[in-house]
C-alpha atoms as a PDB file:
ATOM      1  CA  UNK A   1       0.000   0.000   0.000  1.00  0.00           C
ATOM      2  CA  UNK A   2       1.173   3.617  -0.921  1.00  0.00           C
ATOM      3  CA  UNK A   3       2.199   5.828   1.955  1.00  0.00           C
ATOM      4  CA  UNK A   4       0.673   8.849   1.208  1.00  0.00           C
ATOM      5  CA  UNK A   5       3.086  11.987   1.867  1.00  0.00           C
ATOM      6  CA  UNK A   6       1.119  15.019   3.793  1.00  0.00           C
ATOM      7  CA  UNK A   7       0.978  18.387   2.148  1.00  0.00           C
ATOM      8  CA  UNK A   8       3.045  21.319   3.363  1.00  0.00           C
ATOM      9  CA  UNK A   9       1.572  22.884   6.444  1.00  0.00           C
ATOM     10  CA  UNK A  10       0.300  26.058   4.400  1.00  0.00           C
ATOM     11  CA  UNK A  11       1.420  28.781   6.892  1.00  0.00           C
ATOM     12  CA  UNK A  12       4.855  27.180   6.601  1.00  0.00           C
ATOM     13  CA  UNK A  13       4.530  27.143   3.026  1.00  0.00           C
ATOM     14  CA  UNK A  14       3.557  30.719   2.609  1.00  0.00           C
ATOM     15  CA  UNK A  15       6.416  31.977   5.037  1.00  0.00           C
ATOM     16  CA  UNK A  16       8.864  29.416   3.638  1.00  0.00           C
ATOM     17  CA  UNK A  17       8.671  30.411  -0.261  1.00  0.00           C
ATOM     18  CA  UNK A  18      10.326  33.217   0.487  1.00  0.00           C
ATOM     19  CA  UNK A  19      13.524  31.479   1.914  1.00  0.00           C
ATOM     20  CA  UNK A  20      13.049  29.763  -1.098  1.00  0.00           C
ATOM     21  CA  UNK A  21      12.934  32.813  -3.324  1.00  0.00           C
ATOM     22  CA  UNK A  22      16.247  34.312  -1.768  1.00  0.00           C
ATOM     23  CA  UNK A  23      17.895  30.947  -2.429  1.00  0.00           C
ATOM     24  CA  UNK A  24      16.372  30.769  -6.068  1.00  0.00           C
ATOM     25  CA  UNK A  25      18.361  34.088  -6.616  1.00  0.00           C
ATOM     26  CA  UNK A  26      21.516  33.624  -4.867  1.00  0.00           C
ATOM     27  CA  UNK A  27      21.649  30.863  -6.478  1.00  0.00           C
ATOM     28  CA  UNK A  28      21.326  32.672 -10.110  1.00  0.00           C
ATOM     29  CA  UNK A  29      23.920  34.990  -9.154  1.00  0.00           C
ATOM     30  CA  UNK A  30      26.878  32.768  -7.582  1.00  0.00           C
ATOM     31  CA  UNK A  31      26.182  29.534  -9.335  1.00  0.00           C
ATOM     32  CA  UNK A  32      24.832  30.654 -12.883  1.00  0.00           C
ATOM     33  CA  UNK A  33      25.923  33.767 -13.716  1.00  0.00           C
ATOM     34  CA  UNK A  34      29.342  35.216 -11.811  1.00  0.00           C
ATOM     35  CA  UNK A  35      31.415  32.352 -12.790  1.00  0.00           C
ATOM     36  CA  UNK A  36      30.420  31.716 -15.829  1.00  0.00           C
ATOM     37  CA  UNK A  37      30.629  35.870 -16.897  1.00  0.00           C
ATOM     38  CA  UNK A  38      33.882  36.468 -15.473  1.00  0.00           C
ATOM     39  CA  UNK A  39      35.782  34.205 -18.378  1.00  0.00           C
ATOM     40  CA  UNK A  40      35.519  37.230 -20.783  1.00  0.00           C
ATOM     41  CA  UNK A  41      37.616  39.774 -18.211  1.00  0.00           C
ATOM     42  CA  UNK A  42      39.648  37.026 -17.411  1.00  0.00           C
ATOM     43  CA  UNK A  43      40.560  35.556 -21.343  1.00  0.00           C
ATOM     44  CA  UNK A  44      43.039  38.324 -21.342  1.00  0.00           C
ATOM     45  CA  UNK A  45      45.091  36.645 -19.095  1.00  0.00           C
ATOM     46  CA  UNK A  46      44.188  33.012 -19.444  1.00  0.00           C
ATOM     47  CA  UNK A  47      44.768  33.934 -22.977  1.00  0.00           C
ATOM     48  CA  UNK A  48      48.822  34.926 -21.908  1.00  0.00           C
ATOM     49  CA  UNK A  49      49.283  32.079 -19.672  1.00  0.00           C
ATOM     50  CA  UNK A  50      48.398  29.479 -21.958  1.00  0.00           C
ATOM     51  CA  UNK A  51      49.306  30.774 -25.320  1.00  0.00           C
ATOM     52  CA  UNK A  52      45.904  31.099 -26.509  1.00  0.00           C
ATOM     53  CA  UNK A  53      45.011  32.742 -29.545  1.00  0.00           C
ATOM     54  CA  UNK A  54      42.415  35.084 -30.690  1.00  0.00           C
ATOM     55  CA  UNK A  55      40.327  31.915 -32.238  1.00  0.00           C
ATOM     56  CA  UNK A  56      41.182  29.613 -29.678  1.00  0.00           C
ATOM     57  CA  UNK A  57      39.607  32.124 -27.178  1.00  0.00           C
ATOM     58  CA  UNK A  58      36.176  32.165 -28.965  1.00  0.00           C
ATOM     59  CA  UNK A  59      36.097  28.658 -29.856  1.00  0.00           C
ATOM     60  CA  UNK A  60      36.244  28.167 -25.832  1.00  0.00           C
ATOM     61  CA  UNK A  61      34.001  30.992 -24.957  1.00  0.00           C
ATOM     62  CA  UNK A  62      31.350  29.308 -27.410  1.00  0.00           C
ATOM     63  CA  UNK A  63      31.769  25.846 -25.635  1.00  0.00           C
ATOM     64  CA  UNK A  64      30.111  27.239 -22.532  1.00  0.00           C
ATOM     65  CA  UNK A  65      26.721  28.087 -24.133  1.00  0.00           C
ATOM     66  CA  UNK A  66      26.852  24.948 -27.194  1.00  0.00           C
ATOM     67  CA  UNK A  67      25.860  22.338 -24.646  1.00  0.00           C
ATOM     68  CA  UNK A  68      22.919  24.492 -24.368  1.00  0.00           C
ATOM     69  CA  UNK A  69      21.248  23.765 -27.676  1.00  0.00           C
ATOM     70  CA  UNK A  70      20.034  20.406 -26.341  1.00  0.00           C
ATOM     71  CA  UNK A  71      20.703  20.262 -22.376  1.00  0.00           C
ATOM     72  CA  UNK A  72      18.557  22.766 -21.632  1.00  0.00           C
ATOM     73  CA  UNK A  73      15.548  20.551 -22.935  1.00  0.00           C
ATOM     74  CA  UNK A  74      16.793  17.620 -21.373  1.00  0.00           C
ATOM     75  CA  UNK A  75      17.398  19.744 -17.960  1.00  0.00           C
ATOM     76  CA  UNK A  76      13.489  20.535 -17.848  1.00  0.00           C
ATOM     77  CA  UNK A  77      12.053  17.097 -18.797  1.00  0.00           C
ATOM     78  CA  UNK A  78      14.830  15.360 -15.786  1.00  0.00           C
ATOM     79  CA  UNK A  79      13.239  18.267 -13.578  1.00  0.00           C
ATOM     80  CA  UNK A  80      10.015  17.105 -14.097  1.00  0.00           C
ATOM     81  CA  UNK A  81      10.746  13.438 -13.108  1.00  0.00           C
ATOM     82  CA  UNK A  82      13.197  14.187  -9.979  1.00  0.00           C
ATOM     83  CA  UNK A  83      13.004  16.199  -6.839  1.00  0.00           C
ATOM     84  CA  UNK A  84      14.390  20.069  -7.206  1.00  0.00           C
ATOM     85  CA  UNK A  85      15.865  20.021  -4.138  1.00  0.00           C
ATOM     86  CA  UNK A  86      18.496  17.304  -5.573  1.00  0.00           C
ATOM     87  CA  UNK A  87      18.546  18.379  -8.955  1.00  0.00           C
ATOM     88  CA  UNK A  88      19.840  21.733  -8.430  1.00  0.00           C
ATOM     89  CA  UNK A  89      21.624  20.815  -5.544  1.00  0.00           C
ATOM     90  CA  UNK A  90      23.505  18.203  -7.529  1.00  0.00           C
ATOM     91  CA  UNK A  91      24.173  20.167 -10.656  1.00  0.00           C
ATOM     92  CA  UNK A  92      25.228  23.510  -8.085  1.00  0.00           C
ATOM     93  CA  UNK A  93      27.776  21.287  -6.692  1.00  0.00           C
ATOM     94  CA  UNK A  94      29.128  20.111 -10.604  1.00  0.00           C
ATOM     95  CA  UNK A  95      29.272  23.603 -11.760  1.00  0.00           C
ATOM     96  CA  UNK A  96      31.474  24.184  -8.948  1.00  0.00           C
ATOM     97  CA  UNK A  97      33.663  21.272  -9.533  1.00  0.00           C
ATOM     98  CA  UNK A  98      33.862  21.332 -12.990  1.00  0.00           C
ATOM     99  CA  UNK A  99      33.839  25.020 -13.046  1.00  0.00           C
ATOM    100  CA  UNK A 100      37.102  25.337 -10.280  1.00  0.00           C
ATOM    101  CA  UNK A 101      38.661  22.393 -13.187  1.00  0.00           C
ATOM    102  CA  UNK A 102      39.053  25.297 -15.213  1.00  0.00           C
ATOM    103  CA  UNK A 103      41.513  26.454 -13.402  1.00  0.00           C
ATOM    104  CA  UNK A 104      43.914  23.380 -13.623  1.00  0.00           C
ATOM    105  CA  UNK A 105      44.039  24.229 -17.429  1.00  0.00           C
ATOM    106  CA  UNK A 106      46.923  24.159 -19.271  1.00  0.00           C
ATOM    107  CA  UNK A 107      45.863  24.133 -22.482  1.00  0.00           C
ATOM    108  CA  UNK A 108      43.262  24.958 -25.193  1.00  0.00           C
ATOM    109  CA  UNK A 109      41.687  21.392 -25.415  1.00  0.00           C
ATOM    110  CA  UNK A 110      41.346  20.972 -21.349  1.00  0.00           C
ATOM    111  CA  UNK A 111      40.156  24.841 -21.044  1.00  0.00           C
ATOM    112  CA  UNK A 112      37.202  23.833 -24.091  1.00  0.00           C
ATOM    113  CA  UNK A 113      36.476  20.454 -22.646  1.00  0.00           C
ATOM    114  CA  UNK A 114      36.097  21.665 -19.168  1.00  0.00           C
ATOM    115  CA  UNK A 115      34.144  24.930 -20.233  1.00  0.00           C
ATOM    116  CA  UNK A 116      32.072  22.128 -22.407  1.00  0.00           C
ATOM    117  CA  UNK A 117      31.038  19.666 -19.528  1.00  0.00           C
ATOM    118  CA  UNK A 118      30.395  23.365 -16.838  1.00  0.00           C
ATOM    119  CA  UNK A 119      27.857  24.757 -19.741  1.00  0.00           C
ATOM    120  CA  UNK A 120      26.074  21.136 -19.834  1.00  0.00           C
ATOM    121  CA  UNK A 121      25.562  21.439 -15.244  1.00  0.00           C
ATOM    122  CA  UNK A 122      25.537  25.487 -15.457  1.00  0.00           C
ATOM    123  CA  UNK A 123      22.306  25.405 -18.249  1.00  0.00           C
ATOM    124  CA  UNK A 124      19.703  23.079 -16.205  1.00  0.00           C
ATOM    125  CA  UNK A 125      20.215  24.972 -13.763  1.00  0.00           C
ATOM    126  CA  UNK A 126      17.977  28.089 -15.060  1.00  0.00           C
ATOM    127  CA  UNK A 127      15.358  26.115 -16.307  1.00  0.00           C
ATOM    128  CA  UNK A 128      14.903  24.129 -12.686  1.00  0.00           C
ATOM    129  CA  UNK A 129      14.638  27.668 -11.039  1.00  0.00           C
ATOM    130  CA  UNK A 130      12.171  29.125 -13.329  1.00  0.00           C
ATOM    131  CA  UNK A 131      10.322  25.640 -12.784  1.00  0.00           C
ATOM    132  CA  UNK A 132      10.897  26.063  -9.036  1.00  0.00           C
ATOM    133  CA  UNK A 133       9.476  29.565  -8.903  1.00  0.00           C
ATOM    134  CA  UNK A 134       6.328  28.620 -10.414  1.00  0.00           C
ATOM    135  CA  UNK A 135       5.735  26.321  -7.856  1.00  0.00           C
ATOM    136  CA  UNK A 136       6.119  28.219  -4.633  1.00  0.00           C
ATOM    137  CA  UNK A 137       4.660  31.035  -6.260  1.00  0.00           C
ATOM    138  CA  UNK A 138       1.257  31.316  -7.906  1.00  0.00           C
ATOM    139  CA  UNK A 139      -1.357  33.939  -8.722  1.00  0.00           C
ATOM    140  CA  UNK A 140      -0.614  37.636  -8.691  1.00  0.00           C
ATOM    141  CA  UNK A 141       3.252  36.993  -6.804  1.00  0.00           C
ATOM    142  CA  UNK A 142       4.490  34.807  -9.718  1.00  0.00           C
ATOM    143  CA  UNK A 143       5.721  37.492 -11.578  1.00  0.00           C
ATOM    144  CA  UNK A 144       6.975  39.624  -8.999  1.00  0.00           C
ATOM    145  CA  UNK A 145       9.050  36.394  -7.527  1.00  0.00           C
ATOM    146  CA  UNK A 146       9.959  35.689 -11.134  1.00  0.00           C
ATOM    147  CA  UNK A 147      11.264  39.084 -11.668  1.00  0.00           C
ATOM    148  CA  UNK A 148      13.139  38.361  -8.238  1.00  0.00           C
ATOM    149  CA  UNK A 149      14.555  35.532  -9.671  1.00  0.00           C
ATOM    150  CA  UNK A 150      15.740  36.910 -12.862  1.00  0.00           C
ATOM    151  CA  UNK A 151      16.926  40.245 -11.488  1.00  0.00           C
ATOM    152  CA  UNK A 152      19.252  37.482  -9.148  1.00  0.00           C
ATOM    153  CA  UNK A 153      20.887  36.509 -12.524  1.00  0.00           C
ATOM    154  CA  UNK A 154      21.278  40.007 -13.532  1.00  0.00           C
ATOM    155  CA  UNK A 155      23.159  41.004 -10.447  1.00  0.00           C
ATOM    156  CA  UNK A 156      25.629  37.950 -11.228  1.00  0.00           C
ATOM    157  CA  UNK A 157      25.703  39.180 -14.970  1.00  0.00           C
ATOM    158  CA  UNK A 158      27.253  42.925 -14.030  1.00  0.00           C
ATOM    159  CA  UNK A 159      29.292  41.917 -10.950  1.00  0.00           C
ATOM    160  CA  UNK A 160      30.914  39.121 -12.486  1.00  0.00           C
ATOM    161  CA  UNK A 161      32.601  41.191 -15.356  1.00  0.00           C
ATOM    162  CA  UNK A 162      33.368  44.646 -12.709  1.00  0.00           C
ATOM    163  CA  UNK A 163      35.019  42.485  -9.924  1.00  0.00           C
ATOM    164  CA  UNK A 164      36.578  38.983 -11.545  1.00  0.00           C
ATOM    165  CA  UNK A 165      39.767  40.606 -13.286  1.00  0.00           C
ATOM    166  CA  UNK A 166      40.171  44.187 -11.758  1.00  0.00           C
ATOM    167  CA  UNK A 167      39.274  42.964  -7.742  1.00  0.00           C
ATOM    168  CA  UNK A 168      39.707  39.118  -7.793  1.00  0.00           C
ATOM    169  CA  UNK A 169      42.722  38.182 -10.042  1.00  0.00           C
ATOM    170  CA  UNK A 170      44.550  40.472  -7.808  1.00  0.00           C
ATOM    171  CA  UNK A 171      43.275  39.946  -4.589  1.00  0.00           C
ATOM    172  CA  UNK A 172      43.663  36.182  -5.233  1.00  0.00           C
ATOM    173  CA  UNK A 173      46.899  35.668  -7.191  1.00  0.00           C
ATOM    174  CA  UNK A 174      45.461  35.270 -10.186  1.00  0.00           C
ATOM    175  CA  UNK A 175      42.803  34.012 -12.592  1.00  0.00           C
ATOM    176  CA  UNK A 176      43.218  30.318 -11.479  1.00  0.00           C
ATOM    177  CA  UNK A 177      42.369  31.143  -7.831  1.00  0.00           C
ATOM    178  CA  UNK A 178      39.191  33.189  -9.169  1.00  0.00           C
ATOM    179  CA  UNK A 179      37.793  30.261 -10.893  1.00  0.00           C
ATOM    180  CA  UNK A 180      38.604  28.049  -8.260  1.00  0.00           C
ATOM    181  CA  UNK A 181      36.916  30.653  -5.520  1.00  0.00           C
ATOM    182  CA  UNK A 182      33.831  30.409  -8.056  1.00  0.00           C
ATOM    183  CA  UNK A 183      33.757  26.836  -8.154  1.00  0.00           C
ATOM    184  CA  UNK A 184      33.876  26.630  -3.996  1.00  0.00           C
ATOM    185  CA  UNK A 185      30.897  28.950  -3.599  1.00  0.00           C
ATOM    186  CA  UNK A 186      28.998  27.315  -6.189  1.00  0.00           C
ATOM    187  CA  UNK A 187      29.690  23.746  -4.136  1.00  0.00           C
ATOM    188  CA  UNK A 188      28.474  25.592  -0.935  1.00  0.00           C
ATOM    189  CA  UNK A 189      25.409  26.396  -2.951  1.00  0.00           C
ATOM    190  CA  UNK A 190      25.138  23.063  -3.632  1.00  0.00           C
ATOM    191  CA  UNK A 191      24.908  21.850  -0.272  1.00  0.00           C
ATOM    192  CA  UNK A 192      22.321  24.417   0.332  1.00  0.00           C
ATOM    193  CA  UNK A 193      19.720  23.297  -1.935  1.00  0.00           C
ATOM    194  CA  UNK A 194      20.402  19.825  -0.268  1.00  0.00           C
ATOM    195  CA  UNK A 195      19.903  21.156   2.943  1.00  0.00           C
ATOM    196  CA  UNK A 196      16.990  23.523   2.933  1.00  0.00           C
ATOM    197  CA  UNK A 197      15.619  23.119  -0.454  1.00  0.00           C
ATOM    198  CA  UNK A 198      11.957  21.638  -0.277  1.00  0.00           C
END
């Protein structure tokens, strides 16, 4: 016989959305968007240390986003089979791995295969939280916690690029460290869907 599972106690629901909604746009700010925006400040110097060229830079710029042609389908139909709590806790925590990878590059085919495999975790990620939004969130706040959710993503999208090479690659010794500084938070993101993500 099927255990049936109780729904949410709906004052803890109402109050707990919005934990939800603050983690839903952290999460498209330090997992999504800052380390995956800061490669363009940062080519300039990636592009020196490993003897990149002009080409070679674009080709691995371009491998972030080409996963996304067909992951981003497959993303939304494996969040509609599988809890979001793991799924984006899981793929947080792989953006941060393979994303800090990055930073052991030491050439142009490791830098494209590792940008590669970080665009194929990085881009079911939006998807999920869009899909997550819409269901703590219905009615007349959907938009307004949408708009939340994207303006999270936009806040990665212009910090990345002001702090990553002018703040970061300094402060941390370089553009290795940076990625690698990414790729922890991202992890501890990780761990936070698994934790409080319902």
């Amino acid at each position: 016989m099927k255990k049936e599972i109780p729904l949410m106690d709906e004052t803890f629901r109402l109050k707990y959305r919005w934990y939800m909604l603050a983690l839903i746009a952290l999460t498209g700010t330090f997992v999504t968007a800052i380390p995956y925006i800061c490669m363009p400040v940062l080519f300039n110097e990636i592009g020196e240390d490993l003897g990149l060229s002009v080409v070679e830079i674009g080709t691995v710029w371009g491998m972030g986003n080409l996963a996304g042609i067909v992951i981003s389908l497959i993303g939304g139909i494996i969040g509609d089979r599988i809890s979001t709590k793991w799924l984006l806790g899981i793929c947080s925590i792989l953006v941060g791995v393979t994303g800090a990878l990055r930073g052991l590059s030491t050439d142009f085919v490791f830098l494209s295969v590792t940008m590669l495999v970080n665009g194929i975790f990085r881009l079911i990620i939006p998807v999920n939280i869009t899909r997550t939004t819409g269901l703590w969130f219905k009615g007349k706040n959907l938009g307004a916690a949408m708009g939340v959710g994207a303006m999270g993503m936009g806040l990665g999208l212009a910090i990345g690029p002001m702090i990553s090479a002018t703040v970061m690659s300094p402060l941390l010794g370089g553009w290795r460290n940076v990625l690698f500084l990414y790729g922890g938070i991202s992890v501890f993101f990780g761990f936070l869907w698994l934790i409080f993500g319902k």
